[in-house]
PDB file of N, CA and C in Angstrom:
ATOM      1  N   UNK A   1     -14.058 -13.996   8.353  1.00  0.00           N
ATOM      2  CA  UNK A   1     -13.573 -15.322   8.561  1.00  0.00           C
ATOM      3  C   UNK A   1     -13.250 -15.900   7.193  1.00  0.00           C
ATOM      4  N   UNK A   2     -12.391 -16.467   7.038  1.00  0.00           N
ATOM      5  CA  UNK A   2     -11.918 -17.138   5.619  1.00  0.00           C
ATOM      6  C   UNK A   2     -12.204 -18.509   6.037  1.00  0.00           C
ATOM      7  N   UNK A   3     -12.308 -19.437   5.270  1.00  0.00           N
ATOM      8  CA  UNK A   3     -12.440 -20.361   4.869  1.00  0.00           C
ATOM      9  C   UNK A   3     -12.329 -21.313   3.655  1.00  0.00           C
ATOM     10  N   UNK A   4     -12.062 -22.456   3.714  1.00  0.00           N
ATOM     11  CA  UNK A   4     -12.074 -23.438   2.430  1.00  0.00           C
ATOM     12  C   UNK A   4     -13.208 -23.720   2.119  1.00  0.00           C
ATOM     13  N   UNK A   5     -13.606 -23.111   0.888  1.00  0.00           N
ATOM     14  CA  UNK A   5     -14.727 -22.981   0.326  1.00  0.00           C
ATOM     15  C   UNK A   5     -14.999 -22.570  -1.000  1.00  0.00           C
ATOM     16  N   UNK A   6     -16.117 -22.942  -1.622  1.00  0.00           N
ATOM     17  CA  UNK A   6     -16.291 -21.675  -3.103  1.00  0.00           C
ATOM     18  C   UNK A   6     -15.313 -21.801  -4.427  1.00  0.00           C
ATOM     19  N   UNK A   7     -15.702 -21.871  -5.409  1.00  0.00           N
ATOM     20  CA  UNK A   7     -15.064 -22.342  -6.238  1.00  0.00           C
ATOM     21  C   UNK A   7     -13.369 -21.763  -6.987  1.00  0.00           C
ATOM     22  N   UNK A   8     -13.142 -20.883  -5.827  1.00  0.00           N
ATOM     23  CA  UNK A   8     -11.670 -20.396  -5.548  1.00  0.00           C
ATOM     24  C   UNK A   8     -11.020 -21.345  -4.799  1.00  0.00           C
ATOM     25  N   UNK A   9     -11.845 -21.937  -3.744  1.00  0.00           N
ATOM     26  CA  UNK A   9     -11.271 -22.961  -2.994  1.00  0.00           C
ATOM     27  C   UNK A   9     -11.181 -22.529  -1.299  1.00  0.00           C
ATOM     28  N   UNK A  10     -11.195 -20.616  -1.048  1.00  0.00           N
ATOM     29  CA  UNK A  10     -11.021 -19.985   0.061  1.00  0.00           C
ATOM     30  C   UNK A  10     -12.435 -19.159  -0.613  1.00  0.00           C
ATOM     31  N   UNK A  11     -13.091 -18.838   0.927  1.00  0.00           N
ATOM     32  CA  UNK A  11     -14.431 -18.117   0.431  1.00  0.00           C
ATOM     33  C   UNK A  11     -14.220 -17.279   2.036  1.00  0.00           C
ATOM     34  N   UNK A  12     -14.763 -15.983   1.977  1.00  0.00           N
ATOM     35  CA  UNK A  12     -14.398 -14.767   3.044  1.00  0.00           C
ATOM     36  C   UNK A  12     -15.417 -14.462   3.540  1.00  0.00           C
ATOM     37  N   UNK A  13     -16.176 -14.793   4.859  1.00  0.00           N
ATOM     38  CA  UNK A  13     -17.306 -14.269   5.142  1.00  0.00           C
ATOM     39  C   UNK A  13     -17.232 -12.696   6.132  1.00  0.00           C
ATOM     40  N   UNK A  14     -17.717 -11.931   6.498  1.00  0.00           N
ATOM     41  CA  UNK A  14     -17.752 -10.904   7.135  1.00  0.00           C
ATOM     42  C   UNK A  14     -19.210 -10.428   8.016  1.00  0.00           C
ATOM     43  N   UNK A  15     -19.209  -9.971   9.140  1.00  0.00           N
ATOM     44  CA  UNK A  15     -19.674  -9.406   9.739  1.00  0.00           C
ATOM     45  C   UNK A  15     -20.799  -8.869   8.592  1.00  0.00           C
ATOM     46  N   UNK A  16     -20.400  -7.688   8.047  1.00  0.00           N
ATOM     47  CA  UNK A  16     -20.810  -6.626   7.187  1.00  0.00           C
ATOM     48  C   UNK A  16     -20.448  -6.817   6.009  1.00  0.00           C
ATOM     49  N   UNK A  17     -20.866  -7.760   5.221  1.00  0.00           N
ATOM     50  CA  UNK A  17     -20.538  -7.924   3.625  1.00  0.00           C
ATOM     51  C   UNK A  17     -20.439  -6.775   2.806  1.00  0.00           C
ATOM     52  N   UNK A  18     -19.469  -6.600   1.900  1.00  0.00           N
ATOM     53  CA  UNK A  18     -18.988  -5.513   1.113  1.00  0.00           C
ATOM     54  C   UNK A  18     -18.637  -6.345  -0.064  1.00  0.00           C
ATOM     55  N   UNK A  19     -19.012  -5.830  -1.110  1.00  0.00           N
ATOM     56  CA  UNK A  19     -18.739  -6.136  -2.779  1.00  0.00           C
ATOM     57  C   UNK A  19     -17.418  -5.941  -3.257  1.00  0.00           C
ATOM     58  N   UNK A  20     -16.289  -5.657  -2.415  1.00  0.00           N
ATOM     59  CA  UNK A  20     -15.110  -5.476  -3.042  1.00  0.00           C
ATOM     60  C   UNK A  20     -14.659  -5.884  -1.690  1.00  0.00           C
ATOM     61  N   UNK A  21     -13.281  -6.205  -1.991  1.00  0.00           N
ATOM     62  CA  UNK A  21     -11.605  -6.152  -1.085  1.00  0.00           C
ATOM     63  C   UNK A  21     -10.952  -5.034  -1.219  1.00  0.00           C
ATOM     64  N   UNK A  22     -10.965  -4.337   0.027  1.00  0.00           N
ATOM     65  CA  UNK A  22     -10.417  -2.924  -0.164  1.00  0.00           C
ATOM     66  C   UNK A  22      -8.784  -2.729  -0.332  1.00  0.00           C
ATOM     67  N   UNK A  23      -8.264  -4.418  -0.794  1.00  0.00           N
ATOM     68  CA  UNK A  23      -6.239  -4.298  -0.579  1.00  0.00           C
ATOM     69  C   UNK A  23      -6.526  -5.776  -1.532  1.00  0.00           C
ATOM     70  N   UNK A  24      -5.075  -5.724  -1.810  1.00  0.00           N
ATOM     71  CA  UNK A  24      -4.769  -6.768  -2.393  1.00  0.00           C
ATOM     72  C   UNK A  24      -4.894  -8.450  -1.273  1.00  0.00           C
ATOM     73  N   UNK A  25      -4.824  -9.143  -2.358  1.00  0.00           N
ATOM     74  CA  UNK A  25      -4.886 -10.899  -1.395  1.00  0.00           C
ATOM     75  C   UNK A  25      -3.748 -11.026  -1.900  1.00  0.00           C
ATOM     76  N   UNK A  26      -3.433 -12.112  -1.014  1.00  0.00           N
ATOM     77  CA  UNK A  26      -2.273 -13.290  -1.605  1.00  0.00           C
ATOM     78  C   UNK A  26      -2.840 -14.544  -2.532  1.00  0.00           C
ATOM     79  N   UNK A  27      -4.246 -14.699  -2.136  1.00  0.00           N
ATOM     80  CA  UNK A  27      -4.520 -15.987  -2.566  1.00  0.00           C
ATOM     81  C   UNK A  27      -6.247 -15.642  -3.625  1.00  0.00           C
ATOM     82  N   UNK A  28      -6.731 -15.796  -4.793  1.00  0.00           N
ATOM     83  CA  UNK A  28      -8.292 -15.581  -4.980  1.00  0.00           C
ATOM     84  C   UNK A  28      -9.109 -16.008  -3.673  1.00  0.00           C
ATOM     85  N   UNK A  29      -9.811 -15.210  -4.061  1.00  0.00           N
ATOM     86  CA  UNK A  29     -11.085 -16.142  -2.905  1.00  0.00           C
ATOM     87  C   UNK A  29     -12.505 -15.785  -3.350  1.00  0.00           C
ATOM     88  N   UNK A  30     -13.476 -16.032  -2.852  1.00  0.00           N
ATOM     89  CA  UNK A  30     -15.063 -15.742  -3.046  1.00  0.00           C
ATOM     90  C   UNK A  30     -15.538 -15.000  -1.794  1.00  0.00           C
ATOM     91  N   UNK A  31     -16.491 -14.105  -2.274  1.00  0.00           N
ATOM     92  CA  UNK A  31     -16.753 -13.160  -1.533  1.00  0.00           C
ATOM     93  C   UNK A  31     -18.225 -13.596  -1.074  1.00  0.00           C
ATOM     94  N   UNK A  32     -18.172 -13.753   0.412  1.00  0.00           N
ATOM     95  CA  UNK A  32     -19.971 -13.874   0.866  1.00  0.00           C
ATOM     96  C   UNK A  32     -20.572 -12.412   0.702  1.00  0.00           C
ATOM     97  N   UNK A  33     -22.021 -12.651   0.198  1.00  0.00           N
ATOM     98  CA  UNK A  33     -22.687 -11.662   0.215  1.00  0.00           C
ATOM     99  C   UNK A  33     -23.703 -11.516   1.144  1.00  0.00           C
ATOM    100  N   UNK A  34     -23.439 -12.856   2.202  1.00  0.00           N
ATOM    101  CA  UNK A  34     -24.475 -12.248   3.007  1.00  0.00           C
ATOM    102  C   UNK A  34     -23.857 -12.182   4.440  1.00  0.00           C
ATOM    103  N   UNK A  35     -24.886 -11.686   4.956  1.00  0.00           N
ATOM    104  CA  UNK A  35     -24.422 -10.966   6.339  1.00  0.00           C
ATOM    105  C   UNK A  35     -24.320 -12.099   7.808  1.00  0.00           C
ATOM    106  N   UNK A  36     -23.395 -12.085   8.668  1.00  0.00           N
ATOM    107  CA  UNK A  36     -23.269 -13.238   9.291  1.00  0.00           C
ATOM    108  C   UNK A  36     -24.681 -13.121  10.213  1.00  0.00           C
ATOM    109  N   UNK A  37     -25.305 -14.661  10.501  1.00  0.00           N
ATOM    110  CA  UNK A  37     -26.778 -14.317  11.236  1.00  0.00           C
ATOM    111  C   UNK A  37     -26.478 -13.539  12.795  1.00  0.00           C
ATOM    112  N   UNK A  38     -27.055 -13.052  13.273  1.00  0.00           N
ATOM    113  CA  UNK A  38     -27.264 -12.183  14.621  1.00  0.00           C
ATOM    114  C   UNK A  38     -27.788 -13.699  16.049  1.00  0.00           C
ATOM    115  N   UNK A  39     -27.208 -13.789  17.263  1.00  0.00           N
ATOM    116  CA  UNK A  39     -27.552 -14.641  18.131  1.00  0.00           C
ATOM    117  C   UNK A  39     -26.660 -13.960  19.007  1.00  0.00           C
ATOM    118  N   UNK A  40     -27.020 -14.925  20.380  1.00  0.00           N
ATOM    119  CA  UNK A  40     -26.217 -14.539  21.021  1.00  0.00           C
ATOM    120  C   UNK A  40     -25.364 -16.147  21.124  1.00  0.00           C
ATOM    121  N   UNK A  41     -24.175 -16.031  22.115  1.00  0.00           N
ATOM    122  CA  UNK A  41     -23.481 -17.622  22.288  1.00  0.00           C
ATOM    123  C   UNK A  41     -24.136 -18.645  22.713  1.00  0.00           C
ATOM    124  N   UNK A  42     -24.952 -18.673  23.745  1.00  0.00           N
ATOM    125  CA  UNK A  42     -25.749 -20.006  24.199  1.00  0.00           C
ATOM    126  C   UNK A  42     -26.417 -20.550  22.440  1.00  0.00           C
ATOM    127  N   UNK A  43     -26.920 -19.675  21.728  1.00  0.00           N
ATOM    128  CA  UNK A  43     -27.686 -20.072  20.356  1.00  0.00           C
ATOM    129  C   UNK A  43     -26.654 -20.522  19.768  1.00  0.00           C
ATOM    130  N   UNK A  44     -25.645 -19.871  19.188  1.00  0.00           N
ATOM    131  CA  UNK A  44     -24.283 -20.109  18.632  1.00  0.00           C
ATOM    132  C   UNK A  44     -23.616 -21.727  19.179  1.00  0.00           C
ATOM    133  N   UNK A  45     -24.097 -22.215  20.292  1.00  0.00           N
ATOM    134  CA  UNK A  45     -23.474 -23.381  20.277  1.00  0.00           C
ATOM    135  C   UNK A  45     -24.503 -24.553  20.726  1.00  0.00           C
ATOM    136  N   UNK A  46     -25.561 -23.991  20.542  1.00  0.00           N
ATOM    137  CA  UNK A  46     -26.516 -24.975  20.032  1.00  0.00           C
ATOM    138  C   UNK A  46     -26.666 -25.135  18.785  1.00  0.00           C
ATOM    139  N   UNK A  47     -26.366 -24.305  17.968  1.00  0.00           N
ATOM    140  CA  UNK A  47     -26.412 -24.488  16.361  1.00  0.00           C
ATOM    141  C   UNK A  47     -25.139 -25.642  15.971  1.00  0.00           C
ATOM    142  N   UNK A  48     -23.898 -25.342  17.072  1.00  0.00           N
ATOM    143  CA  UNK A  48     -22.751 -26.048  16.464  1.00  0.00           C
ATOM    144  C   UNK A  48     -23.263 -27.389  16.671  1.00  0.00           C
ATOM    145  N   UNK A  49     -23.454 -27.565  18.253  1.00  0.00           N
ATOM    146  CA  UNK A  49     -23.778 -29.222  18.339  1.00  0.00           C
ATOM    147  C   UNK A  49     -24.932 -30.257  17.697  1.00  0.00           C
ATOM    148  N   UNK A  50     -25.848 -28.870  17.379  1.00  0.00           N
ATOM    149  CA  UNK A  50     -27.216 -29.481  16.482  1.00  0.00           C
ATOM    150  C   UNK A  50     -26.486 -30.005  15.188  1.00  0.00           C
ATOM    151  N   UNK A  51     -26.024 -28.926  14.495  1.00  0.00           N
ATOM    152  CA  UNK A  51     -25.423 -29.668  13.113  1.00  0.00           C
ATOM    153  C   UNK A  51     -24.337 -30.039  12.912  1.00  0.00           C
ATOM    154  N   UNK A  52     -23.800 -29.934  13.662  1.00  0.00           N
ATOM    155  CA  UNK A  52     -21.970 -31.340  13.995  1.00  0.00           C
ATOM    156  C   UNK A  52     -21.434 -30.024  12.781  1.00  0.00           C
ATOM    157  N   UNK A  53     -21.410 -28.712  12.862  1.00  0.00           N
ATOM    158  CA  UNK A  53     -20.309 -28.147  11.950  1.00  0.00           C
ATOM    159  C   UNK A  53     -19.615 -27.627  12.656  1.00  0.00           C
ATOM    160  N   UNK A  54     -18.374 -27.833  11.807  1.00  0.00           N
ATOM    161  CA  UNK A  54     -16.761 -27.420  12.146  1.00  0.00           C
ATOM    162  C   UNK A  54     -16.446 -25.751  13.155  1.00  0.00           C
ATOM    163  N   UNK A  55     -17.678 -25.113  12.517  1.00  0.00           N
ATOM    164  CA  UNK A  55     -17.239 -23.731  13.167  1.00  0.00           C
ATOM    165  C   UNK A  55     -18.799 -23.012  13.047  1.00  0.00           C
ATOM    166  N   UNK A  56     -19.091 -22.030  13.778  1.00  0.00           N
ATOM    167  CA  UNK A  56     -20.006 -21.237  13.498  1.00  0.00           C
ATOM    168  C   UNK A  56     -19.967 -19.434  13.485  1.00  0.00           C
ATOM    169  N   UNK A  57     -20.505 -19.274  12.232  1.00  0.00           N
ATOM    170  CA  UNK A  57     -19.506 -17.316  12.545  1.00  0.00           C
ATOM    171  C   UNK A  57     -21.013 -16.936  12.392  1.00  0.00           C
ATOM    172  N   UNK A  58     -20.869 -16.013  13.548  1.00  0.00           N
ATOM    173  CA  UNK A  58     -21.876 -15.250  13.729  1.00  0.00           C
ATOM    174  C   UNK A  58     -21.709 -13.930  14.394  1.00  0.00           C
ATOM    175  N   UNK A  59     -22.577 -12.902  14.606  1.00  0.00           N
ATOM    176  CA  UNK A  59     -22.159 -11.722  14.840  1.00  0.00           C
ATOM    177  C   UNK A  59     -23.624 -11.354  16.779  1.00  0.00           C
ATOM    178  N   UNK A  60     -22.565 -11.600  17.531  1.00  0.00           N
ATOM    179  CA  UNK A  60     -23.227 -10.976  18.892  1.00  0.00           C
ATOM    180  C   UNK A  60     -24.553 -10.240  18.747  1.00  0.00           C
ATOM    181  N   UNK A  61     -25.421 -10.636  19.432  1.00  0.00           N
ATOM    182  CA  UNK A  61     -26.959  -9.954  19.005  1.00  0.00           C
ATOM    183  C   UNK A  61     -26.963  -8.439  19.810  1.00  0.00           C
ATOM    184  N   UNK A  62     -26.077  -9.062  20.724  1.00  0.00           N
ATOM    185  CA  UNK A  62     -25.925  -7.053  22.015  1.00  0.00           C
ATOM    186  C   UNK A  62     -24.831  -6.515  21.183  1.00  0.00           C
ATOM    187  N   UNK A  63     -23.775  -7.197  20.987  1.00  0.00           N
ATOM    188  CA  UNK A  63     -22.451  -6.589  20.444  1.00  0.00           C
ATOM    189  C   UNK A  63     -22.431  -5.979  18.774  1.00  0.00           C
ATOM    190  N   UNK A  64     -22.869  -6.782  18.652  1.00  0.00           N
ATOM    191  CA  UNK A  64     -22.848  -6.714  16.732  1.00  0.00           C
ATOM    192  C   UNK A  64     -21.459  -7.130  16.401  1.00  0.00           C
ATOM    193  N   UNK A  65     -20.672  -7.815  17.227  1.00  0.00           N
ATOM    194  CA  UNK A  65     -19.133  -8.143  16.925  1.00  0.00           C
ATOM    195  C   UNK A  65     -19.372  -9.039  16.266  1.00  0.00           C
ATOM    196  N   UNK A  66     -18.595 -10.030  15.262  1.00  0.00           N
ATOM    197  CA  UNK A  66     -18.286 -11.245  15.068  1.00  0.00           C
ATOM    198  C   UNK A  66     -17.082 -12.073  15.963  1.00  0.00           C
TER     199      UNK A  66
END
């Protein structure tokens, strides 16, 4: 998931954090190093409405998808 963030201004979160970009960008960005938390959706949108944020990325606790 990209986002406006991080002192590039765009910050990249992932499923599975990795220390590099395996291709070129168009734009810098900041790299998350950590791993998106594990829930399932009912949790996932109690987290959104608990803390009034814009989006929540998280990765399926059965699936392991993001």
């Amino acid at each position: 998931m990209l986002y406006r963030s991080g002192p590039t201004g765009y910050r990249l979160a992932r499923v599975h954090p990795h220390p590099h970009l395996s291709g070129l960008v168009a734009v810098p960005l900041t790299l998350s190093d950590l791993p998106a938390p594990r829930m399932n959706v009912a949790r996932a949108k109690q987290r959104l409405d608990l803390a009034g944020l814009p989006f929540v990325f998280f990765a399926d606790d059965t699936t392991g998808r993001g």
